[in-house]
C-alpha atoms as a PDB file:
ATOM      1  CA  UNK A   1     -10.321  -3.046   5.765  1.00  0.00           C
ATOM      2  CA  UNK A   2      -8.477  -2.220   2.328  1.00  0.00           C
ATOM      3  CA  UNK A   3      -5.399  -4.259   1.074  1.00  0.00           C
ATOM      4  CA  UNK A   4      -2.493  -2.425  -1.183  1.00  0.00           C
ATOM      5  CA  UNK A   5      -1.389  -5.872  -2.893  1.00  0.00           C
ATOM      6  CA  UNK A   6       1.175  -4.071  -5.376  1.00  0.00           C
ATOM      7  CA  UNK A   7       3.150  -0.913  -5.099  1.00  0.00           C
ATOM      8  CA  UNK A   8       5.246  -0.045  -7.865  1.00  0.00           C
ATOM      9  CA  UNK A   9       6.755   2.889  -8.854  1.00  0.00           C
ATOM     10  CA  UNK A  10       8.515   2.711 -12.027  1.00  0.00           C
ATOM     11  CA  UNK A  11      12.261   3.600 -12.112  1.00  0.00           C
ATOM     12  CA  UNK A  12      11.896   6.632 -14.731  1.00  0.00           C
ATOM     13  CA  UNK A  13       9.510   9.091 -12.437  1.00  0.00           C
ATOM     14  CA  UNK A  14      11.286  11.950 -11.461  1.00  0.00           C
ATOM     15  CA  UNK A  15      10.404  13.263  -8.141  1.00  0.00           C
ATOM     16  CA  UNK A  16      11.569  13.813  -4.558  1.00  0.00           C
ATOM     17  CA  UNK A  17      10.190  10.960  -2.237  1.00  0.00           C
ATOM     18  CA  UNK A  18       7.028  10.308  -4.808  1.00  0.00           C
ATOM     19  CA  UNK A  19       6.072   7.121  -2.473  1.00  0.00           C
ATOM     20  CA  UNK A  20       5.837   8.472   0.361  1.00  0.00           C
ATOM     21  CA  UNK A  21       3.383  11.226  -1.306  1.00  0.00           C
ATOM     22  CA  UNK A  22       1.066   8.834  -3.075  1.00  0.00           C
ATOM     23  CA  UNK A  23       0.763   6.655   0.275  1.00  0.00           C
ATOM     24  CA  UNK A  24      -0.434   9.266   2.163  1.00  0.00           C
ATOM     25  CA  UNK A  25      -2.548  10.844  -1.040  1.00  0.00           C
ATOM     26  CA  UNK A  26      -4.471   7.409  -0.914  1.00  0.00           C
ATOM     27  CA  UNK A  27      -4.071   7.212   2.884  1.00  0.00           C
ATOM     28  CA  UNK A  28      -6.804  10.642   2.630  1.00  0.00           C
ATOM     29  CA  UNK A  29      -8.401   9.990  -0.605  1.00  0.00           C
ATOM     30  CA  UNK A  30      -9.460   6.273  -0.388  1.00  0.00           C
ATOM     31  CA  UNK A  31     -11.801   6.655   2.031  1.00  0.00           C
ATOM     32  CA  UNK A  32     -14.051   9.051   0.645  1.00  0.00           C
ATOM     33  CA  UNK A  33     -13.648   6.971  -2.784  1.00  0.00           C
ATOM     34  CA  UNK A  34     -14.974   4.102  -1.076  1.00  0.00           C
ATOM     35  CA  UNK A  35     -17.532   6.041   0.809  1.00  0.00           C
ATOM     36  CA  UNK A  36     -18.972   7.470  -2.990  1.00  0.00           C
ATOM     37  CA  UNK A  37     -18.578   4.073  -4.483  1.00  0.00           C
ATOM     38  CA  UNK A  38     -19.793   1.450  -1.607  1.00  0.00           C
ATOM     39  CA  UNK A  39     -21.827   3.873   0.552  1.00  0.00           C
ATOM     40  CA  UNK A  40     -19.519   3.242   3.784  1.00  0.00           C
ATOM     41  CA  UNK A  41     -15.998   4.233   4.649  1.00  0.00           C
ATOM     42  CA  UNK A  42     -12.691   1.538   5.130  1.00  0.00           C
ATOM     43  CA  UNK A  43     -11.243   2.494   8.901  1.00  0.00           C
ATOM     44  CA  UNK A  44      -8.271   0.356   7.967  1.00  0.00           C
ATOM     45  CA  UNK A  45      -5.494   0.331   5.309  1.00  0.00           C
ATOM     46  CA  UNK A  46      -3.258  -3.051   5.370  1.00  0.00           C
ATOM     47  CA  UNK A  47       0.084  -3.905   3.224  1.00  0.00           C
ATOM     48  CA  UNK A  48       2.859  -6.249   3.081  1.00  0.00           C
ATOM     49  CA  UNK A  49       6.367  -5.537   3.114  1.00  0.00           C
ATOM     50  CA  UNK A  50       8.532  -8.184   1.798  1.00  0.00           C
ATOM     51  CA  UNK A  51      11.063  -7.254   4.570  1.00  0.00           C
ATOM     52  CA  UNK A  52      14.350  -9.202   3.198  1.00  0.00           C
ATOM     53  CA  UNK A  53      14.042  -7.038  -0.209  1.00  0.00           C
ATOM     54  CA  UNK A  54      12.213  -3.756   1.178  1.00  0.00           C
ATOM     55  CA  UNK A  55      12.916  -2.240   4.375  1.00  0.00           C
ATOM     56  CA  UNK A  56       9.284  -0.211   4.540  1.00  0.00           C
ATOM     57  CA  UNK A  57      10.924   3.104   4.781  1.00  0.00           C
ATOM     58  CA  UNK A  58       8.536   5.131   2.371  1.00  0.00           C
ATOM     59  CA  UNK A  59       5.504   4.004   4.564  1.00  0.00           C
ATOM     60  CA  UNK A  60       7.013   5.349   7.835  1.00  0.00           C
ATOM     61  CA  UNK A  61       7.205   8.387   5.841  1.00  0.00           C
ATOM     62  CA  UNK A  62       3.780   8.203   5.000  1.00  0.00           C
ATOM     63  CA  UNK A  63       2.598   7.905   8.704  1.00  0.00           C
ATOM     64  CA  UNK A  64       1.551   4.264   8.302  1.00  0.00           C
ATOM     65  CA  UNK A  65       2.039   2.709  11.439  1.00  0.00           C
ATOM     66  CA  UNK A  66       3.703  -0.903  11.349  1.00  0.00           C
ATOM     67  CA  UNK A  67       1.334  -3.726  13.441  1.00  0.00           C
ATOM     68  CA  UNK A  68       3.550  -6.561  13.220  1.00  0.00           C
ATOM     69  CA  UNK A  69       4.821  -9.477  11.007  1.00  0.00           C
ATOM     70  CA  UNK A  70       2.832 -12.058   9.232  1.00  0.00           C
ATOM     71  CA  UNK A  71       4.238 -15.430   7.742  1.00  0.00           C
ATOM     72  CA  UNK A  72       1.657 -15.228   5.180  1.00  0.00           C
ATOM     73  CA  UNK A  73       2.894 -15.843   1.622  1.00  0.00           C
ATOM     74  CA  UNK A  74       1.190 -14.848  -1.343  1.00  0.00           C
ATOM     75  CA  UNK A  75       1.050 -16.338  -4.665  1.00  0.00           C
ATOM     76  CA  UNK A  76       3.323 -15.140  -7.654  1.00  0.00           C
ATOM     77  CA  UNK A  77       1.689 -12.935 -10.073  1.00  0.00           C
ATOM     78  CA  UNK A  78       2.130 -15.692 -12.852  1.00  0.00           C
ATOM     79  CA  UNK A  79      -0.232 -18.084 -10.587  1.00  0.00           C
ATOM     80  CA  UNK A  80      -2.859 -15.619 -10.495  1.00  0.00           C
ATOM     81  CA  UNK A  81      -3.134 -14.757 -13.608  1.00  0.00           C
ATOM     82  CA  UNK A  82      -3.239 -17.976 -15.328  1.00  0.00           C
END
């Protein structure tokens, strides 16, 4: 299993639905990246959708499908990088 921690487009690309297109570039390239890298291939992509802020749609786009809702809560990038 892979995790996409961060996803972050930054405000001054210019393109029609570019999130949607990267997701589902990584969704097929990742695998065989892993595959050349590791020697074996992920069967499962994971992500986290802070759901009061973000409401997922560019991931539906992509063809990810949604498994449920965790309570998990991650640390704040300030924690992690001190």
């Amino acid at each position: 299993m892979v995790n996409n921690g961060y996803f972050l487009i930054l405000p001054w690309i210019q393109s029609w639905g570019p999130a949607s297109k990267i997701l589902s570039l990584i969704q097929r390239q990742l695998p065989n990246d892993w595959l050349a890298r590791y020697g074996y291939r992920p069967v499962l992509m994971e992500t986290f959708v802070e759901t009061p802020r973000h409401c997922s749609t560019c991931y539906q786009a992509a063809n990810w499908i949604k498994v449920g809702q965790t309570a998990v809560r991650t640390r704040k990038m300030s924690e992690i990088a001190s």
